[in-house]
Protein backbone atom coordinates (compact mmCIF):
# COMPACT_ATOMS: atom_id res chain seq x y z
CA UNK A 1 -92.77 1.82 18.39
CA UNK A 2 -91.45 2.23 22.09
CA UNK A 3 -92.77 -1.58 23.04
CA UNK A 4 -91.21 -3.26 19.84
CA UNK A 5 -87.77 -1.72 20.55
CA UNK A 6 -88.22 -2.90 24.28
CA UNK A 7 -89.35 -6.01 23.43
CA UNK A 8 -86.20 -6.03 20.79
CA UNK A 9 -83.95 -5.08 23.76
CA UNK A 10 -85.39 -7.85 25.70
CA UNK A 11 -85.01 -10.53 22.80
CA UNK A 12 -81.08 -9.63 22.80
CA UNK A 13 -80.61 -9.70 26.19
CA UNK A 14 -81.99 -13.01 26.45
CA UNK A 15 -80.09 -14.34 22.96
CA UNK A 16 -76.96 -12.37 24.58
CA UNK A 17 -77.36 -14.47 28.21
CA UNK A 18 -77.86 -17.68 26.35
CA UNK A 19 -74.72 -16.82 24.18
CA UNK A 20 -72.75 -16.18 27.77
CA UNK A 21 -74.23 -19.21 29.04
CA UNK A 22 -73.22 -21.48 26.48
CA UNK A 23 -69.20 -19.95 26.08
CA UNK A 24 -68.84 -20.34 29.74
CA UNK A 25 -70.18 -24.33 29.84
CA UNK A 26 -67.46 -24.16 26.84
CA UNK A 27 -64.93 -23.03 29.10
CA UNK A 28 -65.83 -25.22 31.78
CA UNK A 29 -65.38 -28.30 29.26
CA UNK A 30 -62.13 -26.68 28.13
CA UNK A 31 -60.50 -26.09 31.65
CA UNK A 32 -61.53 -29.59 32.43
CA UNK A 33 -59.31 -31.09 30.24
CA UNK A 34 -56.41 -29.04 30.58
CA UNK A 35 -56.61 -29.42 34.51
CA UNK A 36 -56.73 -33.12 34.27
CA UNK A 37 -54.21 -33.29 31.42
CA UNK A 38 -51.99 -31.03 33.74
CA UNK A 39 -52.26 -33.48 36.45
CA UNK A 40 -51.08 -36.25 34.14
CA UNK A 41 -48.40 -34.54 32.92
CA UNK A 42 -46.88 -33.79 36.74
CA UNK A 43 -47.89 -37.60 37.43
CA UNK A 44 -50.81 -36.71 40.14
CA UNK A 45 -53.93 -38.77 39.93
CA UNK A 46 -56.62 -36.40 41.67
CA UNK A 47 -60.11 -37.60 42.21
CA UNK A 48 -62.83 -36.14 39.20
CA UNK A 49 -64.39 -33.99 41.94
CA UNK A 50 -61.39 -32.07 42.80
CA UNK A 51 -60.45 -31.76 39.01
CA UNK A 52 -63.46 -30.40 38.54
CA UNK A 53 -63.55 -27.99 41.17
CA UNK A 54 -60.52 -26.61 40.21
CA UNK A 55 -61.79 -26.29 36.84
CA UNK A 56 -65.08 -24.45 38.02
CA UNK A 57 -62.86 -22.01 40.20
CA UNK A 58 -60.18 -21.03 37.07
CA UNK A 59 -63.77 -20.55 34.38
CA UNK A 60 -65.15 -18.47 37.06
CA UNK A 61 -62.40 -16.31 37.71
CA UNK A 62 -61.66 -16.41 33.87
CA UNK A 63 -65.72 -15.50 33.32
CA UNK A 64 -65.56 -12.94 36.17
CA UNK A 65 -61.96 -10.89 34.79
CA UNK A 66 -64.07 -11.38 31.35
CA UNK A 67 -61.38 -10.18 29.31
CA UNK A 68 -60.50 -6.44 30.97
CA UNK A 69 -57.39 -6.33 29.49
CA UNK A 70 -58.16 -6.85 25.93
CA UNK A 71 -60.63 -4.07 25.98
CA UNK A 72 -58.19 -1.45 26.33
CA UNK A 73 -55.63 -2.39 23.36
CA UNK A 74 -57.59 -0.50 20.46
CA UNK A 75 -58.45 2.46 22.98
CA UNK A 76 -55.60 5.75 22.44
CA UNK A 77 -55.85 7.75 25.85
């Protein structure tokens, strides 16, 4: 019984990472468009690369901060 439930664990770790993997290429897609659609709005024509770096910086700090605030709304102290 001890390898099946490791070899459970291991199945949801790798179904979990995949899961992470695709919400943050999700994220990435999402922060694209509002980073470029920003830039139209205040009439600044950046070049793709640097609207994509920007958009890679604000997923990974988004992916990275992962939400610690939410956690603690349900929690009584």
């Amino acid at each position: 019984m001890g390898f099946l439930d490791s070899f459970g664990a291991l199945v949801s770790s790798i179904v979990a990472a995949v899961v992470m993997l695709v919400f943050a290429i999700l994220s990435l897609f999402v922060t694209v468009f509002v980073v470029s659609t920003a830039a139209g709005v205040a009439g600044l024509s950046p070049d793709g690369n640097f609207v994509v770096l920007a958009a890679a910086i604000i997923a990974a700090a988004a992916i990275v901060a992962g939400g610690s605030g939410l956690t603690t709304l349900g929690e009584t102290a």
